[in-house]
PDB file of N, CA and C in Angstrom:
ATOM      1  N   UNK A   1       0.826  -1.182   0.000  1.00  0.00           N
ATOM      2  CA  UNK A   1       0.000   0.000   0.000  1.00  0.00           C
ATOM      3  C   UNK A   1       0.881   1.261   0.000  1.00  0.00           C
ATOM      4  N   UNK A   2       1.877   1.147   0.703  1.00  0.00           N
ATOM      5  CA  UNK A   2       3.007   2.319   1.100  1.00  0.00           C
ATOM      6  C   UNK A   2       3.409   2.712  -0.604  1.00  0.00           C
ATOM      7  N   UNK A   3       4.060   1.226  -1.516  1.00  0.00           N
ATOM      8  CA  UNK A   3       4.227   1.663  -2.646  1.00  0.00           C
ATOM      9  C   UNK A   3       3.446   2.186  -3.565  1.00  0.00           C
ATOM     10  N   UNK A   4       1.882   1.862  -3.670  1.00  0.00           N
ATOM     11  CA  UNK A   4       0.712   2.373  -4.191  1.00  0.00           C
ATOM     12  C   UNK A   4       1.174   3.941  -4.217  1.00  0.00           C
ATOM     13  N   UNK A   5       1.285   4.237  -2.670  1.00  0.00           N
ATOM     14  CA  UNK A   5       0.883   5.684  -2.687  1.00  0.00           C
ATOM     15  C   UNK A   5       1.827   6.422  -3.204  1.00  0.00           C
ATOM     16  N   UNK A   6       3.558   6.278  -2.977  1.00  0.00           N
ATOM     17  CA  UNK A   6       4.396   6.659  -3.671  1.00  0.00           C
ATOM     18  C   UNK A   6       4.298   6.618  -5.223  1.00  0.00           C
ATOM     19  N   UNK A   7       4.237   5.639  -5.758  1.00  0.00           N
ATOM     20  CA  UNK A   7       4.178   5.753  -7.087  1.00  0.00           C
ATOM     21  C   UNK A   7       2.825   6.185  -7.890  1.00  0.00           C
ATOM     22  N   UNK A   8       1.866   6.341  -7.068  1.00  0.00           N
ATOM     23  CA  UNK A   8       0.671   7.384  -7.861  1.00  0.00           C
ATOM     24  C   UNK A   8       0.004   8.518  -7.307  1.00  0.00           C
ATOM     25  N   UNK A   9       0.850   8.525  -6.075  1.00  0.00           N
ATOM     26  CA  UNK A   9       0.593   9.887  -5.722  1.00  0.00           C
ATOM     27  C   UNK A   9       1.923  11.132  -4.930  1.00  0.00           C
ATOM     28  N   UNK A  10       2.576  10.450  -4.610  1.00  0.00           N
ATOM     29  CA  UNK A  10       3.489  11.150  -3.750  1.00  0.00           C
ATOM     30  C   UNK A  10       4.467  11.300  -5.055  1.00  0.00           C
ATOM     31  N   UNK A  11       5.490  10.680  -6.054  1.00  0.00           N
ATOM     32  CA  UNK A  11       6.215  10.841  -6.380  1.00  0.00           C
ATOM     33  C   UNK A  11       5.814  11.668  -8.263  1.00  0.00           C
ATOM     34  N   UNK A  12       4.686  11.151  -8.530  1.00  0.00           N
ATOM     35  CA  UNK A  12       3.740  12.749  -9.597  1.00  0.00           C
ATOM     36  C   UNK A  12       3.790  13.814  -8.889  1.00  0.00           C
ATOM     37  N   UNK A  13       3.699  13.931  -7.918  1.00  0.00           N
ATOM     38  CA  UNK A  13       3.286  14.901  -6.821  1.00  0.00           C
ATOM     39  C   UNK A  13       4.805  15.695  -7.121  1.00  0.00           C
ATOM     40  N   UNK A  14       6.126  15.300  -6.635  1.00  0.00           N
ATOM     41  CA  UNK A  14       7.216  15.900  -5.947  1.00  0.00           C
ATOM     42  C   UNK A  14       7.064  16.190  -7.953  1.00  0.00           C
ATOM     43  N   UNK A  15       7.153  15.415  -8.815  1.00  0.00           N
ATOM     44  CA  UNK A  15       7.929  15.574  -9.983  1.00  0.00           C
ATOM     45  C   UNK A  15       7.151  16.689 -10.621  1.00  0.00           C
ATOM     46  N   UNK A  16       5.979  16.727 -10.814  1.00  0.00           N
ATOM     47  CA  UNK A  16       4.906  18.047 -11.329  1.00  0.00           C
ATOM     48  C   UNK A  16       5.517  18.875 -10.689  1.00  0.00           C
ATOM     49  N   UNK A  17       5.517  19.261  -9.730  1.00  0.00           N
ATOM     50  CA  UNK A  17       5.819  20.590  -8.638  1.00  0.00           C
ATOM     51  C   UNK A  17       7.626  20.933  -9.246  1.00  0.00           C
ATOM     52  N   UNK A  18       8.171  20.189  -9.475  1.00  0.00           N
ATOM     53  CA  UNK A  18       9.640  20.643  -9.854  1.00  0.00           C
ATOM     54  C   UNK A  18       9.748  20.977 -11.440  1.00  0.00           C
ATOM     55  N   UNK A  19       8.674  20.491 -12.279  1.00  0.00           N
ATOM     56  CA  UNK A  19       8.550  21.085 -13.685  1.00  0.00           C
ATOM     57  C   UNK A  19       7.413  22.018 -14.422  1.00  0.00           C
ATOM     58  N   UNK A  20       6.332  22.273 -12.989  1.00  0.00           N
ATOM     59  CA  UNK A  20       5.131  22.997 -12.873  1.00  0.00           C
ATOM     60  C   UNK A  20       4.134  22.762 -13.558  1.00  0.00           C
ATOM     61  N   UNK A  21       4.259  21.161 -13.291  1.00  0.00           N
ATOM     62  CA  UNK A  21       2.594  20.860 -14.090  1.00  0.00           C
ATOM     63  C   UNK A  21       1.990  20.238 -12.815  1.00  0.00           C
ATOM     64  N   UNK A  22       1.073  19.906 -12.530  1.00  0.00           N
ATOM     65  CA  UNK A  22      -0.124  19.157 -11.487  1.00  0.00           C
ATOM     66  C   UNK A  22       0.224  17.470 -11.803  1.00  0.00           C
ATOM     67  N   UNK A  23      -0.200  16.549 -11.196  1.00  0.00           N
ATOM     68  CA  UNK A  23       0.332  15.528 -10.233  1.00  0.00           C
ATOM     69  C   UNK A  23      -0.499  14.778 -11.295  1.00  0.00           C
ATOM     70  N   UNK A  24      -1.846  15.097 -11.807  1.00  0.00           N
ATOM     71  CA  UNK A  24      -2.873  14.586 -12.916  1.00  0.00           C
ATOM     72  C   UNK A  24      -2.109  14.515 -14.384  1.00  0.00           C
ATOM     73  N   UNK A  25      -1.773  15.723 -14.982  1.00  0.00           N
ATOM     74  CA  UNK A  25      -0.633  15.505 -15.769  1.00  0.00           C
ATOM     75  C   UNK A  25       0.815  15.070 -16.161  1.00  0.00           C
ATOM     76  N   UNK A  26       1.271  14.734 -14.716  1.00  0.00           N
ATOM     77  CA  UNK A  26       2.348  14.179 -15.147  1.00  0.00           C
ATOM     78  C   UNK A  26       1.817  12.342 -15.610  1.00  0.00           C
ATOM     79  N   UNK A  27       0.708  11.948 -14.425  1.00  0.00           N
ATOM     80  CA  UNK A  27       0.080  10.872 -14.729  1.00  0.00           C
ATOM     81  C   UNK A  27      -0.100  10.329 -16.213  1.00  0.00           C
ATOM     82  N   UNK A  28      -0.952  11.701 -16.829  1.00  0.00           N
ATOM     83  CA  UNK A  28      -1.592  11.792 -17.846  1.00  0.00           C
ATOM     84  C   UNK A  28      -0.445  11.807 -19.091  1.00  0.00           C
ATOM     85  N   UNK A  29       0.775  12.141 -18.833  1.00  0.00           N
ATOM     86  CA  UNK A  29       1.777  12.063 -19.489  1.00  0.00           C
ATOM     87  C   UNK A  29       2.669  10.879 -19.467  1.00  0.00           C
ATOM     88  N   UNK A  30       2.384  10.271 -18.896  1.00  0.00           N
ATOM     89  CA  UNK A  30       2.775   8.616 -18.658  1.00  0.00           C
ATOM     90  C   UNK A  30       2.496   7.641 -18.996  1.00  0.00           C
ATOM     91  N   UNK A  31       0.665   7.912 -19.209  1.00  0.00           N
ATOM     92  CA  UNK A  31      -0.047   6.844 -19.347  1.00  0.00           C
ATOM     93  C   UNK A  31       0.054   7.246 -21.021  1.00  0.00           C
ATOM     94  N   UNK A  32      -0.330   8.480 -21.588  1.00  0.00           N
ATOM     95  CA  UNK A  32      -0.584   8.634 -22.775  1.00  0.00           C
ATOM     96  C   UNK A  32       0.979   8.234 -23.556  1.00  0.00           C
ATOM     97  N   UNK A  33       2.494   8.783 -23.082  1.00  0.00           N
ATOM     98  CA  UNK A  33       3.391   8.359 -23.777  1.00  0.00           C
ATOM     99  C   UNK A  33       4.120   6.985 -23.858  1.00  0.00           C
ATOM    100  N   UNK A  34       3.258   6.492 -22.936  1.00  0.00           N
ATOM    101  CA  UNK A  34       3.725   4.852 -22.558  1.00  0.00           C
ATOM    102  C   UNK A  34       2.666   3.967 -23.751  1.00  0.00           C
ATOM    103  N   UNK A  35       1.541   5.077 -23.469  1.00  0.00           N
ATOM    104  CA  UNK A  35       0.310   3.895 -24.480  1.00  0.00           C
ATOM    105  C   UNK A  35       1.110   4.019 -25.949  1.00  0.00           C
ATOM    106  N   UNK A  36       1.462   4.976 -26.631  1.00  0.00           N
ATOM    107  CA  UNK A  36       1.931   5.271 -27.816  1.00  0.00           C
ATOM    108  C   UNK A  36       3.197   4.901 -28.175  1.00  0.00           C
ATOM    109  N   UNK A  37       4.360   5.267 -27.458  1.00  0.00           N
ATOM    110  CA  UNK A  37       5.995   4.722 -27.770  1.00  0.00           C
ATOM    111  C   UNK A  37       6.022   3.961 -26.442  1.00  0.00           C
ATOM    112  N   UNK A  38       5.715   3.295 -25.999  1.00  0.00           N
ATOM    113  CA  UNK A  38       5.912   1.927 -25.396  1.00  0.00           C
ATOM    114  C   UNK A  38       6.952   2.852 -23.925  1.00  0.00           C
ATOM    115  N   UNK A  39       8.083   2.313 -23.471  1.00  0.00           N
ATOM    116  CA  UNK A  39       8.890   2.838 -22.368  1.00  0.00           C
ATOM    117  C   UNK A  39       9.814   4.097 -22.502  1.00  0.00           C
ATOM    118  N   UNK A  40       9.801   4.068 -24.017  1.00  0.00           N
ATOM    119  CA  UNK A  40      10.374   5.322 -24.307  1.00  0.00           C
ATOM    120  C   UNK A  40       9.499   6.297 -23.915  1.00  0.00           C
ATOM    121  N   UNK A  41       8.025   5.786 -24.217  1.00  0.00           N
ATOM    122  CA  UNK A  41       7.289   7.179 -24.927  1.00  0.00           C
ATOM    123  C   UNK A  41       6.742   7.411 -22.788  1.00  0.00           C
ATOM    124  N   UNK A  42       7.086   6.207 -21.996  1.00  0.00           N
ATOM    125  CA  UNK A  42       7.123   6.822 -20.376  1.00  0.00           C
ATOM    126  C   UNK A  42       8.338   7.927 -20.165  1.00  0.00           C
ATOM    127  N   UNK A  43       9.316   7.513 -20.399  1.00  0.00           N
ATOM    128  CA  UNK A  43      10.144   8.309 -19.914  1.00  0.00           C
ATOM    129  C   UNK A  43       9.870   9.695 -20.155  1.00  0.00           C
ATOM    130  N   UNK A  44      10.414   9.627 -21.437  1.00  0.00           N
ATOM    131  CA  UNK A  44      10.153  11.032 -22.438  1.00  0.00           C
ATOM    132  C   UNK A  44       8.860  11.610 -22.198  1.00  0.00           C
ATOM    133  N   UNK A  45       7.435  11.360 -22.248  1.00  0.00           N
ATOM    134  CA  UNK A  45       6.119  11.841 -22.082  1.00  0.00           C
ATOM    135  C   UNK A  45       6.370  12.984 -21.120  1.00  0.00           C
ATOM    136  N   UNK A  46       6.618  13.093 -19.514  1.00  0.00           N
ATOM    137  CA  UNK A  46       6.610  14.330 -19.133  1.00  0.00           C
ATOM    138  C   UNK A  46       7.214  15.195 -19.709  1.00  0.00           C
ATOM    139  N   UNK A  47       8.699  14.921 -19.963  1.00  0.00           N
ATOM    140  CA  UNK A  47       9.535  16.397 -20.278  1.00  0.00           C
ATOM    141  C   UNK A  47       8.818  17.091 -21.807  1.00  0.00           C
ATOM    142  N   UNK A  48       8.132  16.080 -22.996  1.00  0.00           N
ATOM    143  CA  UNK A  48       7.753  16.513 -23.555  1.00  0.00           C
ATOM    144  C   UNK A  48       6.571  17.257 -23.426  1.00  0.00           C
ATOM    145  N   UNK A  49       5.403  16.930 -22.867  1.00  0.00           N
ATOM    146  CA  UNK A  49       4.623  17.150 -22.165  1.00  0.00           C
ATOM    147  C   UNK A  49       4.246  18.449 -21.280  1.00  0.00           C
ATOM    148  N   UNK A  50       5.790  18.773 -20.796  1.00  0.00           N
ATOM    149  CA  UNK A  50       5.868  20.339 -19.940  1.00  0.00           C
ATOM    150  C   UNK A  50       6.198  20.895 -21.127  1.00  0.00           C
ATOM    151  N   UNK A  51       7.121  20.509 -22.184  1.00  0.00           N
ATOM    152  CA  UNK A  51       7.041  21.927 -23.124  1.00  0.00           C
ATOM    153  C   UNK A  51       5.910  22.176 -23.579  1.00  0.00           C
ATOM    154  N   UNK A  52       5.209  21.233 -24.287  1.00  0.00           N
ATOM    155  CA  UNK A  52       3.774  21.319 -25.237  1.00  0.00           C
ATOM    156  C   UNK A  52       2.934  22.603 -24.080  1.00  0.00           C
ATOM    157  N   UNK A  53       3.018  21.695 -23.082  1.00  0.00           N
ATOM    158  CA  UNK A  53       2.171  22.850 -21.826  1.00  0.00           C
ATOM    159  C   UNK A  53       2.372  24.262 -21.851  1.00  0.00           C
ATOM    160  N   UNK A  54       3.796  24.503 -21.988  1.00  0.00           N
ATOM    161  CA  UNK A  54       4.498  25.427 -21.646  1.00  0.00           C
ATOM    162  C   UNK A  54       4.407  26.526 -22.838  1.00  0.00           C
ATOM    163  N   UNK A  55       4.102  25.997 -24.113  1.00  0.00           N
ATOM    164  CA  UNK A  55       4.090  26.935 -25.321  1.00  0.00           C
ATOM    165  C   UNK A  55       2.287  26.948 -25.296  1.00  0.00           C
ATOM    166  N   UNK A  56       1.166  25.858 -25.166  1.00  0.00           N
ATOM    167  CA  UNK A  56       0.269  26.707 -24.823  1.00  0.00           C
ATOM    168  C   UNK A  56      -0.177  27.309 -23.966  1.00  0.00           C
ATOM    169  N   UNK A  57       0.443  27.631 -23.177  1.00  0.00           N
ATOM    170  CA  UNK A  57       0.243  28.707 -22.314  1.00  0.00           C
ATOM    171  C   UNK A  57       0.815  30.047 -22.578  1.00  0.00           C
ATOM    172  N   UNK A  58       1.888  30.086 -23.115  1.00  0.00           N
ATOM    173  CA  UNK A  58       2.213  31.108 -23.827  1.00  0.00           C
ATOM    174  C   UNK A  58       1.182  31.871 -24.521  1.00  0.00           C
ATOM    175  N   UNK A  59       1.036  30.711 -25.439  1.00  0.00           N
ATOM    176  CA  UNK A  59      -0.209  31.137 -26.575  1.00  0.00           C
ATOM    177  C   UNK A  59      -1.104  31.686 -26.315  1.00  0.00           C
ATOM    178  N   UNK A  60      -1.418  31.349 -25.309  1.00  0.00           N
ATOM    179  CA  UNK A  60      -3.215  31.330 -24.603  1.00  0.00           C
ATOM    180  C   UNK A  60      -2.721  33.220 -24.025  1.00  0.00           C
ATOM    181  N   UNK A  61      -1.572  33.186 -23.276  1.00  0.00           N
ATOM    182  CA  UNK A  61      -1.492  34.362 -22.614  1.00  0.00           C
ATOM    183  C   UNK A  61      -1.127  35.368 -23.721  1.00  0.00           C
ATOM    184  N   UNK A  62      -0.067  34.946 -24.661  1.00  0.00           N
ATOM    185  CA  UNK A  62      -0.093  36.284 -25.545  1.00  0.00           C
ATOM    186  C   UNK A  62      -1.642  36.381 -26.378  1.00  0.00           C
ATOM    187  N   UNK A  63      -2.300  35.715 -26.978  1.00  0.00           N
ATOM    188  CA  UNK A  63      -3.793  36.050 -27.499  1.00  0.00           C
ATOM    189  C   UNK A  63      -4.240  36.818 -26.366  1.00  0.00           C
ATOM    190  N   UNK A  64      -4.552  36.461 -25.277  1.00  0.00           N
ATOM    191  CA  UNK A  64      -5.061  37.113 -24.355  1.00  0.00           C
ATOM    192  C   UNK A  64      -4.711  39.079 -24.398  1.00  0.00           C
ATOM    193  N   UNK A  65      -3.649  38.735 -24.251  1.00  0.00           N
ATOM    194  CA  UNK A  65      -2.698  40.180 -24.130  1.00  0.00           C
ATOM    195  C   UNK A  65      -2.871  40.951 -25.606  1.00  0.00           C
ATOM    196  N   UNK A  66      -2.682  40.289 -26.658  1.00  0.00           N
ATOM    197  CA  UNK A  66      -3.710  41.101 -27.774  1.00  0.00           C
ATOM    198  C   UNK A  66      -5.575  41.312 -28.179  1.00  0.00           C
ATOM    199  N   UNK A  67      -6.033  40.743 -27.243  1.00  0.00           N
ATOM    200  CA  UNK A  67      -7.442  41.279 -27.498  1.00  0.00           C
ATOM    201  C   UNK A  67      -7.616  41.840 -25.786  1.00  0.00           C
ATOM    202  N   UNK A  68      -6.354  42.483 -25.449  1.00  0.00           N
ATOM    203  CA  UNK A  68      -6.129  43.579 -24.078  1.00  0.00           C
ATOM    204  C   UNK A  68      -7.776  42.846 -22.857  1.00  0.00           C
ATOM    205  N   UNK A  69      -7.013  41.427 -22.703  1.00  0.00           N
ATOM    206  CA  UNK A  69      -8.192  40.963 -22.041  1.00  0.00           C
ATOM    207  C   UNK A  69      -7.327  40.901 -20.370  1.00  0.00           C
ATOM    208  N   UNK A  70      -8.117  40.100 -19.345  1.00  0.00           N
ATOM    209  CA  UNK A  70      -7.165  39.516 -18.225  1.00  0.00           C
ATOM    210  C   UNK A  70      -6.210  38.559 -18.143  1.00  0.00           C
ATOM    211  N   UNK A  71      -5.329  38.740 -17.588  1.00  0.00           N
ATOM    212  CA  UNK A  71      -4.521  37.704 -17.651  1.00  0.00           C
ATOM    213  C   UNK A  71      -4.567  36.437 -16.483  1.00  0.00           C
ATOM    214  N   UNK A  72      -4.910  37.470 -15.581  1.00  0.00           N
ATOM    215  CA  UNK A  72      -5.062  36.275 -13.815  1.00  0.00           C
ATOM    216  C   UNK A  72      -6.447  35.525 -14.000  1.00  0.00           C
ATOM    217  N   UNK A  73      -6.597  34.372 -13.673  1.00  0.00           N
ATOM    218  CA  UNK A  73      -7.781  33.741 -13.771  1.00  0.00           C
ATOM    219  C   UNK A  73      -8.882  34.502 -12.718  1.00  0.00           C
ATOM    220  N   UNK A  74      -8.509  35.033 -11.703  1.00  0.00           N
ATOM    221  CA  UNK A  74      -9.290  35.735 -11.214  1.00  0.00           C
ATOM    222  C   UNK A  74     -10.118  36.525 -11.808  1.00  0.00           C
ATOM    223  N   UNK A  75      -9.742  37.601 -12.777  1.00  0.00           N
ATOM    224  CA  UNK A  75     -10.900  38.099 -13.058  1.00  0.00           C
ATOM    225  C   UNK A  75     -11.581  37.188 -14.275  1.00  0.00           C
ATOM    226  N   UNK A  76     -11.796  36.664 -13.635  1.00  0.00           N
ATOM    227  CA  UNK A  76     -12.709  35.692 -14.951  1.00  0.00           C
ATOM    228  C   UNK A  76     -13.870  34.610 -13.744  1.00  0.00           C
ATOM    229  N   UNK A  77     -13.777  34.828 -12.789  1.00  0.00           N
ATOM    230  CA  UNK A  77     -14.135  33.905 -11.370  1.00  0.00           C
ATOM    231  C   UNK A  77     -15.913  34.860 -11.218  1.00  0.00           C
ATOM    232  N   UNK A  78     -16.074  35.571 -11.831  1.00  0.00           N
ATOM    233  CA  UNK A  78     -17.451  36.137 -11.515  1.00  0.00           C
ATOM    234  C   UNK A  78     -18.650  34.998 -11.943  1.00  0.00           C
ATOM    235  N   UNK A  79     -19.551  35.297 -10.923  1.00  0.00           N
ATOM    236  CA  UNK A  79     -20.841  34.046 -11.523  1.00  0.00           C
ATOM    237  C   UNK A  79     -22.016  34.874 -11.876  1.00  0.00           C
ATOM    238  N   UNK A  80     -22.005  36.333 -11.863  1.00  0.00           N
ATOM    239  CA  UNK A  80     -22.888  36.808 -12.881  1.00  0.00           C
ATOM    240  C   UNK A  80     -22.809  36.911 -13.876  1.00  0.00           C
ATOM    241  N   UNK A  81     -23.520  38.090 -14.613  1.00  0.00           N
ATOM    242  CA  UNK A  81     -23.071  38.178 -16.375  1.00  0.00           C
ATOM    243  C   UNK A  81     -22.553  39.186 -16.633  1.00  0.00           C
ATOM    244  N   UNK A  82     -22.274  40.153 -15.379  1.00  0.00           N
ATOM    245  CA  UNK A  82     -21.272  41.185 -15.220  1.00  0.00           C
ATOM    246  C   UNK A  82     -19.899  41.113 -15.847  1.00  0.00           C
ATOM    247  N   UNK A  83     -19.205  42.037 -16.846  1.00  0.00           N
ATOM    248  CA  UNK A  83     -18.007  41.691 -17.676  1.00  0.00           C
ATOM    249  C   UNK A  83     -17.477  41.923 -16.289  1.00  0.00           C
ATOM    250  N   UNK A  84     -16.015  40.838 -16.827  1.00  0.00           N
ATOM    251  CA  UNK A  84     -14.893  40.992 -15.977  1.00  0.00           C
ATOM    252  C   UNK A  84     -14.374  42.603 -16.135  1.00  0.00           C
ATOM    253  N   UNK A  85     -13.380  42.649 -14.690  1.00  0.00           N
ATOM    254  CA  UNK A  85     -13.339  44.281 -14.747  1.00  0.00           C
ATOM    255  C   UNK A  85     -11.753  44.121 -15.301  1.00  0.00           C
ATOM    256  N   UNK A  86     -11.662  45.594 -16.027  1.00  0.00           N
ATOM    257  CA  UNK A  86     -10.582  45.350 -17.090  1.00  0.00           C
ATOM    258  C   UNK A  86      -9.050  45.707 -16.118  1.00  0.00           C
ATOM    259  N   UNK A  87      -8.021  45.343 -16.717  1.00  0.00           N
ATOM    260  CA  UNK A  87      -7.362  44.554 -16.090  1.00  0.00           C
ATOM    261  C   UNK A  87      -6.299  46.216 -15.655  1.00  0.00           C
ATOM    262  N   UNK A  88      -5.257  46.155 -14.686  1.00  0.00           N
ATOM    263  CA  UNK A  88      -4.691  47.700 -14.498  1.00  0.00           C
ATOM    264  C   UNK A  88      -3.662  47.832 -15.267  1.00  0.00           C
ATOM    265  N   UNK A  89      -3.688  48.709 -15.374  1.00  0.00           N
ATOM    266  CA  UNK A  89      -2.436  49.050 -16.449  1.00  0.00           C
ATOM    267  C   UNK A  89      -1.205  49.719 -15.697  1.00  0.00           C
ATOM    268  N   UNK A  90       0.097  49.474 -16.014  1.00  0.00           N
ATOM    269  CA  UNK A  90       1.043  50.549 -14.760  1.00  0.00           C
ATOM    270  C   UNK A  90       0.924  51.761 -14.674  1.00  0.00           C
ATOM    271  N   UNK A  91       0.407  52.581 -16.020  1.00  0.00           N
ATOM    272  CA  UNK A  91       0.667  53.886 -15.718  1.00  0.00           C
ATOM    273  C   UNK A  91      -0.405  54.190 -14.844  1.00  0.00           C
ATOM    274  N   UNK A  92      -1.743  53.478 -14.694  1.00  0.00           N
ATOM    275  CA  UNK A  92      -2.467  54.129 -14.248  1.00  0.00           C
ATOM    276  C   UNK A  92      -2.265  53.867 -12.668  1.00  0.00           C
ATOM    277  N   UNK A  93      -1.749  52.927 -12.204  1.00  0.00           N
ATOM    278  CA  UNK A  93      -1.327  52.715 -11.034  1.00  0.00           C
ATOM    279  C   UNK A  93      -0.264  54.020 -10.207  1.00  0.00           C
ATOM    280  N   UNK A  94       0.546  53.700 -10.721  1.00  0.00           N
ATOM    281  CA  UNK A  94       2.211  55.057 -10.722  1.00  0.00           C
ATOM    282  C   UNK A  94       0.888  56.478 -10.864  1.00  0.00           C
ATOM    283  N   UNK A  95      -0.083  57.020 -11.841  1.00  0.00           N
ATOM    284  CA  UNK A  95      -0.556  57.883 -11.754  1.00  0.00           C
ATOM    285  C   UNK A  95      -1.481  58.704 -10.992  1.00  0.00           C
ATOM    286  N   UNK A  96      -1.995  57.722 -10.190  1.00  0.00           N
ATOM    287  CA  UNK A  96      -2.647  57.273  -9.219  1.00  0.00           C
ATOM    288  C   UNK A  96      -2.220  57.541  -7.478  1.00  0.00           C
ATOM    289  N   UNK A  97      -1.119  57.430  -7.721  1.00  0.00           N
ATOM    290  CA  UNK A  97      -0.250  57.620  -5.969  1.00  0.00           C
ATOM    291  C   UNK A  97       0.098  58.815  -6.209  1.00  0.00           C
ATOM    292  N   UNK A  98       0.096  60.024  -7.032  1.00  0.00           N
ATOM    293  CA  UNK A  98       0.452  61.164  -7.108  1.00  0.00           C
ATOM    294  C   UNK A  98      -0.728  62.108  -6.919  1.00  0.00           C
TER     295      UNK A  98
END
């Protein structure tokens, strides 16, 4: 049972957190690169896996940043139909304390 928990939860756990994906995806990167290239496609699956992650998120944030939307998931957390409130800009901050 001790090994159960290490190997599907404690040690996704330490390895997500040191390449900044969640404990579900590194899983999910294991199972999917193991189903496809066999032990290679285990090994390899996370590290590939954090880049793929890593460029859409990029993506997602620069689109974002050209249709001058939010970037923090927070403002997007409202449960009315109230638009999210638009996001601060520095100058107006710095313009603001004066």
């Amino acid at each position: 049972m001790l090994q159960q928990f290490d190997g599907n939860i404690l040690g996704p756990k330490i390895l997500g957190d040191s390449i900044g994906l969640t404990s579900f995806w590194v899983i999910f990167a294991v199972i999917v690169g193991g189903g496809l290239f066999n032990i290679m496609g285990m090994f390899l699956g996370v590290p590939i896996f954090a880049v793929i992650y890593a460029l859409f998120n990029e993506y997602v944030r620069n689109s974002l940043e050209k249709k001058k939307l939010a970037i923090e998931t927070a403002h997007y957390y409202n449960c009315d139909d109230s638009p999210p409130p638009a996001p601060k800009k520095p100058e107006e901050s710095g313009a603001a304390a004066e």
